[in-house]
C-alpha atoms as a PDB file:
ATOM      1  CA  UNK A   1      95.559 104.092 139.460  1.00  0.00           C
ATOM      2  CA  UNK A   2      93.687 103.180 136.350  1.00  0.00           C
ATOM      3  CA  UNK A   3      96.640 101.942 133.195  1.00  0.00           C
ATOM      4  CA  UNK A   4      96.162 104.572 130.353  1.00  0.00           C
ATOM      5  CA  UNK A   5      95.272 103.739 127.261  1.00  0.00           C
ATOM      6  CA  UNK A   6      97.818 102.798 124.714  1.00  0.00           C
ATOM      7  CA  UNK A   7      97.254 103.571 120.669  1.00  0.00           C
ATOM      8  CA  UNK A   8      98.779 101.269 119.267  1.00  0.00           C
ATOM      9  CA  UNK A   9      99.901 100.715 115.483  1.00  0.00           C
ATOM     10  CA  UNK A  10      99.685  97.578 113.851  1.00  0.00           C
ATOM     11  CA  UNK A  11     101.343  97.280 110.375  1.00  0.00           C
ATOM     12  CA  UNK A  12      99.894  94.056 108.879  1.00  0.00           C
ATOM     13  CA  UNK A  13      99.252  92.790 105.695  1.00  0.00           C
ATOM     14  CA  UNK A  14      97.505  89.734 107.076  1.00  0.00           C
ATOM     15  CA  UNK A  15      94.153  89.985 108.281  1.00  0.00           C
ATOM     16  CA  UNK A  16      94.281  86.807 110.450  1.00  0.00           C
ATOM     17  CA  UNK A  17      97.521  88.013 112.436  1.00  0.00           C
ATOM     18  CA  UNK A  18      95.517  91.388 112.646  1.00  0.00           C
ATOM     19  CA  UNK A  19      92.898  89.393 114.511  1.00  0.00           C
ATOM     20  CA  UNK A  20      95.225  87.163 116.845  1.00  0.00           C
ATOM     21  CA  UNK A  21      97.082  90.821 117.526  1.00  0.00           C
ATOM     22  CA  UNK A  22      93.129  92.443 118.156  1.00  0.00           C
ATOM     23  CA  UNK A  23      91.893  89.081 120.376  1.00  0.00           C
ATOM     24  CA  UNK A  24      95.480  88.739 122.466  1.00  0.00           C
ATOM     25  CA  UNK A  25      94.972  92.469 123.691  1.00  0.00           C
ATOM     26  CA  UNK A  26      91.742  91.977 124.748  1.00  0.00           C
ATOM     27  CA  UNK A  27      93.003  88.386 126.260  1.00  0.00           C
ATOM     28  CA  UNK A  28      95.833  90.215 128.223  1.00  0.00           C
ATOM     29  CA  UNK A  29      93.123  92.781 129.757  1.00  0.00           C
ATOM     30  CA  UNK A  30      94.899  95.663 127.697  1.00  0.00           C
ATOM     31  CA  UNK A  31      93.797  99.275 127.713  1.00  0.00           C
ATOM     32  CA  UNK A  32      94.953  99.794 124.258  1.00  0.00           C
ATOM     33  CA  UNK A  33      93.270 101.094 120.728  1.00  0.00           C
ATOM     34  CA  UNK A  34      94.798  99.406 117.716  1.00  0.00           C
ATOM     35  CA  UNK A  35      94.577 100.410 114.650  1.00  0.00           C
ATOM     36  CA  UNK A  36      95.520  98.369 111.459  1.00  0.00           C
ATOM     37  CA  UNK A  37      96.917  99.581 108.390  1.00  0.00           C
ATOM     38  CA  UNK A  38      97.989  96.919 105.504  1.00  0.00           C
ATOM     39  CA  UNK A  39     100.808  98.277 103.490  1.00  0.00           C
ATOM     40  CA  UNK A  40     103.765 100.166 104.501  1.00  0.00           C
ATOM     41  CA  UNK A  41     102.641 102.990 102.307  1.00  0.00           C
ATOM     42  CA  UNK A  42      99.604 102.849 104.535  1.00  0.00           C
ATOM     43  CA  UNK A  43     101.404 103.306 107.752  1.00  0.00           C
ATOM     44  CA  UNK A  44     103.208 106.153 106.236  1.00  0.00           C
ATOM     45  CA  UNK A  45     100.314 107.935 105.883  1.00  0.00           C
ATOM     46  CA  UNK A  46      99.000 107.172 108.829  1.00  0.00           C
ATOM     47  CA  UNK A  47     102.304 108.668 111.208  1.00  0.00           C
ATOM     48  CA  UNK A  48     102.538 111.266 108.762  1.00  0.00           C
ATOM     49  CA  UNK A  49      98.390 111.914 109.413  1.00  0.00           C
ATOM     50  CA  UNK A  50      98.167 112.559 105.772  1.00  0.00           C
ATOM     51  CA  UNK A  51      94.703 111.365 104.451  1.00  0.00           C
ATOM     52  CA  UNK A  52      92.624 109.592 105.368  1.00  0.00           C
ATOM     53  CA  UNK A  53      94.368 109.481 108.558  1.00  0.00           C
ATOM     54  CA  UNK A  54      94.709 113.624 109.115  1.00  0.00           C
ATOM     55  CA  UNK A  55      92.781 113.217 112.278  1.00  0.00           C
ATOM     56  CA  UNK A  56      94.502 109.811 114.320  1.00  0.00           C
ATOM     57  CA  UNK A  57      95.971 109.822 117.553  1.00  0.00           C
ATOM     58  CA  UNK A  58      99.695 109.169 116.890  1.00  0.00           C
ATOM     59  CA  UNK A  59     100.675 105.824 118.211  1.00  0.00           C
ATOM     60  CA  UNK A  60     102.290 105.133 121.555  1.00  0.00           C
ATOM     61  CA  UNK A  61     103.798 101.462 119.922  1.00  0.00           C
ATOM     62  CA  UNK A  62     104.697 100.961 116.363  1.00  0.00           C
ATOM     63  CA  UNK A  63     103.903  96.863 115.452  1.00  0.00           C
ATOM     64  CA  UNK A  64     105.732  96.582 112.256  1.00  0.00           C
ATOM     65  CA  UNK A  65     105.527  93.354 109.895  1.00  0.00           C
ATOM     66  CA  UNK A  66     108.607  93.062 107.349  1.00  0.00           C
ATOM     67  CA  UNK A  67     106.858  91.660 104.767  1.00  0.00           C
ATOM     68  CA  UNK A  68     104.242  93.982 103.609  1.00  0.00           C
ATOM     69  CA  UNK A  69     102.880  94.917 100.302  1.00  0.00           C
ATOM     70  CA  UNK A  70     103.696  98.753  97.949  1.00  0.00           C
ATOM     71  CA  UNK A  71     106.578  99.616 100.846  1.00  0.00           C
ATOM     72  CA  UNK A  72     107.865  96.559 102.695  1.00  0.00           C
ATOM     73  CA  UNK A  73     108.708  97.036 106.392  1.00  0.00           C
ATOM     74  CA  UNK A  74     112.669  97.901 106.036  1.00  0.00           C
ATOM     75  CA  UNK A  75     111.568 100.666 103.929  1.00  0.00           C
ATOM     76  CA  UNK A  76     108.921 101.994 106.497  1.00  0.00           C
ATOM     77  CA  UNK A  77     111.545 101.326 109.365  1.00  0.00           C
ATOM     78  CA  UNK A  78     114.510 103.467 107.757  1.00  0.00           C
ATOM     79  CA  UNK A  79     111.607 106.436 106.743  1.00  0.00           C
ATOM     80  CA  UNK A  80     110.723 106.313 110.142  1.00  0.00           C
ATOM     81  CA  UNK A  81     114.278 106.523 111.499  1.00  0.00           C
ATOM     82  CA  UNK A  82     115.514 109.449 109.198  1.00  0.00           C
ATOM     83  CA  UNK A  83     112.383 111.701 110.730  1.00  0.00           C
ATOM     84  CA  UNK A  84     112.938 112.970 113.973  1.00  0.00           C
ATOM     85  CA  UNK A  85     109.588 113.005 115.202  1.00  0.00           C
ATOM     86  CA  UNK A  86     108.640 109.860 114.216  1.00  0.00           C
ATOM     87  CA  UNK A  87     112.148 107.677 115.381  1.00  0.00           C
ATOM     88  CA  UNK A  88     110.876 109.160 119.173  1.00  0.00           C
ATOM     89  CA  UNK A  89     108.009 106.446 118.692  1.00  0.00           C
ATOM     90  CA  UNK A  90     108.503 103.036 120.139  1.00  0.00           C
ATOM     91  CA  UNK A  91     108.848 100.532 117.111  1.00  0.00           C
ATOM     92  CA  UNK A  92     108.622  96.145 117.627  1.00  0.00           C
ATOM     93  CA  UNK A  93     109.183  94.274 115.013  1.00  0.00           C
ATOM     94  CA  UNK A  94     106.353  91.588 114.545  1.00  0.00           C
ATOM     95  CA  UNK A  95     107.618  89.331 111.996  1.00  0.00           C
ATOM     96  CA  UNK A  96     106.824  85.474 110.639  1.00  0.00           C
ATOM     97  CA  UNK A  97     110.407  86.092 109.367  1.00  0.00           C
ATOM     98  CA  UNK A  98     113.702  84.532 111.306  1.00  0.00           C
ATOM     99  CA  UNK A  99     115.466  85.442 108.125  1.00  0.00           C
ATOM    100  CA  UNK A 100     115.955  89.055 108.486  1.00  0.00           C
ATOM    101  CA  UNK A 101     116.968  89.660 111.739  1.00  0.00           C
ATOM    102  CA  UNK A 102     120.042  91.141 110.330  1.00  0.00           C
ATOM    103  CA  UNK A 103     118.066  93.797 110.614  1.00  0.00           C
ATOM    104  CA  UNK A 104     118.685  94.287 114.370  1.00  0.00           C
ATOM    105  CA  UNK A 105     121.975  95.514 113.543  1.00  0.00           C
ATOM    106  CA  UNK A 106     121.406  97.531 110.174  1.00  0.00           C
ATOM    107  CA  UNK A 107     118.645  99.957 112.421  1.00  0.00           C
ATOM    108  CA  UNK A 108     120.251  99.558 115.868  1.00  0.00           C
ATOM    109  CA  UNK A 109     117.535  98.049 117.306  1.00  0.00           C
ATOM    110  CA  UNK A 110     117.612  96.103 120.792  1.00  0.00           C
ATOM    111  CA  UNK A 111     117.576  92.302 120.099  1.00  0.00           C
ATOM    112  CA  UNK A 112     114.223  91.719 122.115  1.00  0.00           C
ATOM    113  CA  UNK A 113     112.892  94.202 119.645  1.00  0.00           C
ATOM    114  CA  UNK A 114     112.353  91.814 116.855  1.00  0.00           C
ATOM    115  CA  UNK A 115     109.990  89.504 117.611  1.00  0.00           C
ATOM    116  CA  UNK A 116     109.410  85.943 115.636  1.00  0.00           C
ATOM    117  CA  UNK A 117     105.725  85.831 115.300  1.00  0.00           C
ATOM    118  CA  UNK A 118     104.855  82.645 117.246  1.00  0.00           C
ATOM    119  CA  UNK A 119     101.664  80.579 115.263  1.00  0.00           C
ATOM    120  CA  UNK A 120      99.694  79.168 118.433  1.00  0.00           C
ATOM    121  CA  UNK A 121      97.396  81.942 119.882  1.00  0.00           C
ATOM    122  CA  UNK A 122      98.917  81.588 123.986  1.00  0.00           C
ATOM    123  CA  UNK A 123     102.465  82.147 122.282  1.00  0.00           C
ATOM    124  CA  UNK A 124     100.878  85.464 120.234  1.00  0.00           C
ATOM    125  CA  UNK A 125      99.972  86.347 123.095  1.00  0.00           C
ATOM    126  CA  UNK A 126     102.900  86.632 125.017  1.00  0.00           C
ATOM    127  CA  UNK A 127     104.654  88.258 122.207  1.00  0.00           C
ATOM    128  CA  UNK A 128     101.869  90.987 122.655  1.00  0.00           C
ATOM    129  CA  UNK A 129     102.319  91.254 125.917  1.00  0.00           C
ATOM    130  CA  UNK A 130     106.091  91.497 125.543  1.00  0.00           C
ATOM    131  CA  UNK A 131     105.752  94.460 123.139  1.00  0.00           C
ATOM    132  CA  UNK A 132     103.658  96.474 124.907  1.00  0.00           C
ATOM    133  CA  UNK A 133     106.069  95.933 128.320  1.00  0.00           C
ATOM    134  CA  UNK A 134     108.935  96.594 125.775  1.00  0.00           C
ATOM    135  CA  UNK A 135     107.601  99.852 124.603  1.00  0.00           C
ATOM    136  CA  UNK A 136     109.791 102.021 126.025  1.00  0.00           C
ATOM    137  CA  UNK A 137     112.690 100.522 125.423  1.00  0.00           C
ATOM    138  CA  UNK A 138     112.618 100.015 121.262  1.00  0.00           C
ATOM    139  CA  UNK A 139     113.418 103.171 119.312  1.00  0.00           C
ATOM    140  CA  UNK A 140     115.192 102.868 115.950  1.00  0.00           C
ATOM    141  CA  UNK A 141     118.729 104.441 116.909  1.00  0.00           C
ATOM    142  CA  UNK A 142     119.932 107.199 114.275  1.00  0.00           C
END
């Protein structure tokens, strides 16, 4: 049985953790389209398929960086959790930040949903790998 492809949503403002996230997926063999949006303003648009995103594929996983530019990412996470359609998508939390995992509690999320981004590429890519196996388990809890 062939693995189906996951879209996956990376919210990143920087380019070169965009690239470890791109080159880890293809390391780990995955069957997944990411797409890359900078700002959390961005990634509204994008699950909200507003333009220029009207015709995406909504995303399977939700790779969310705190510390983004016009909307950080505790903005985008509670807009996502107060819509009903979009708190049904699976949301990790990619961050270089150890200093907000207060968050964890704020938005209900599972602990192993808030991932420490690691800064040696074998260590990204585990932390890829354990988002996508995490998938279905990290939902923003109303």
């Amino acid at each position: 049985m062939a693995a189906e492809l996951i879209n996956i949503l990376l919210v990143e403002d920087n380019p070169g953790d965009a690239v470890l996230a791109r080159e880890a997926l293809v390391d780990l063999g995955a069957k997944a389209r990411l797409r890359v949006v900078s700002t959390g303003i961005e990634a509204m648009a994008f699950l909200r398929r507003q333009p220029p995103y009207a015709n995406e594929t909504a995303p399977d996983l939700i790779l969310l960086d705190l510390n983004l530019p016009a909307m950080n990412g505790r903005e985008v996470l509670a807009e996502i959790r107060n819509d009903s359609q979009l708190g049904r998508i699976p949301l990790v939390i990619l961050t270089s930040s150890r200093g907000d995992s207060d968050i964890i509690d704020k938005f209900n999320l599972l602990p192993e949903c808030y991932i420490v981004k690691p800064t040696a590429f074998a260590d990204y890519t585990l932390a890829i790998k354990r988002a996508l196996e995490l998938r279905t388990r990290c939902r923003p809890i109303r």
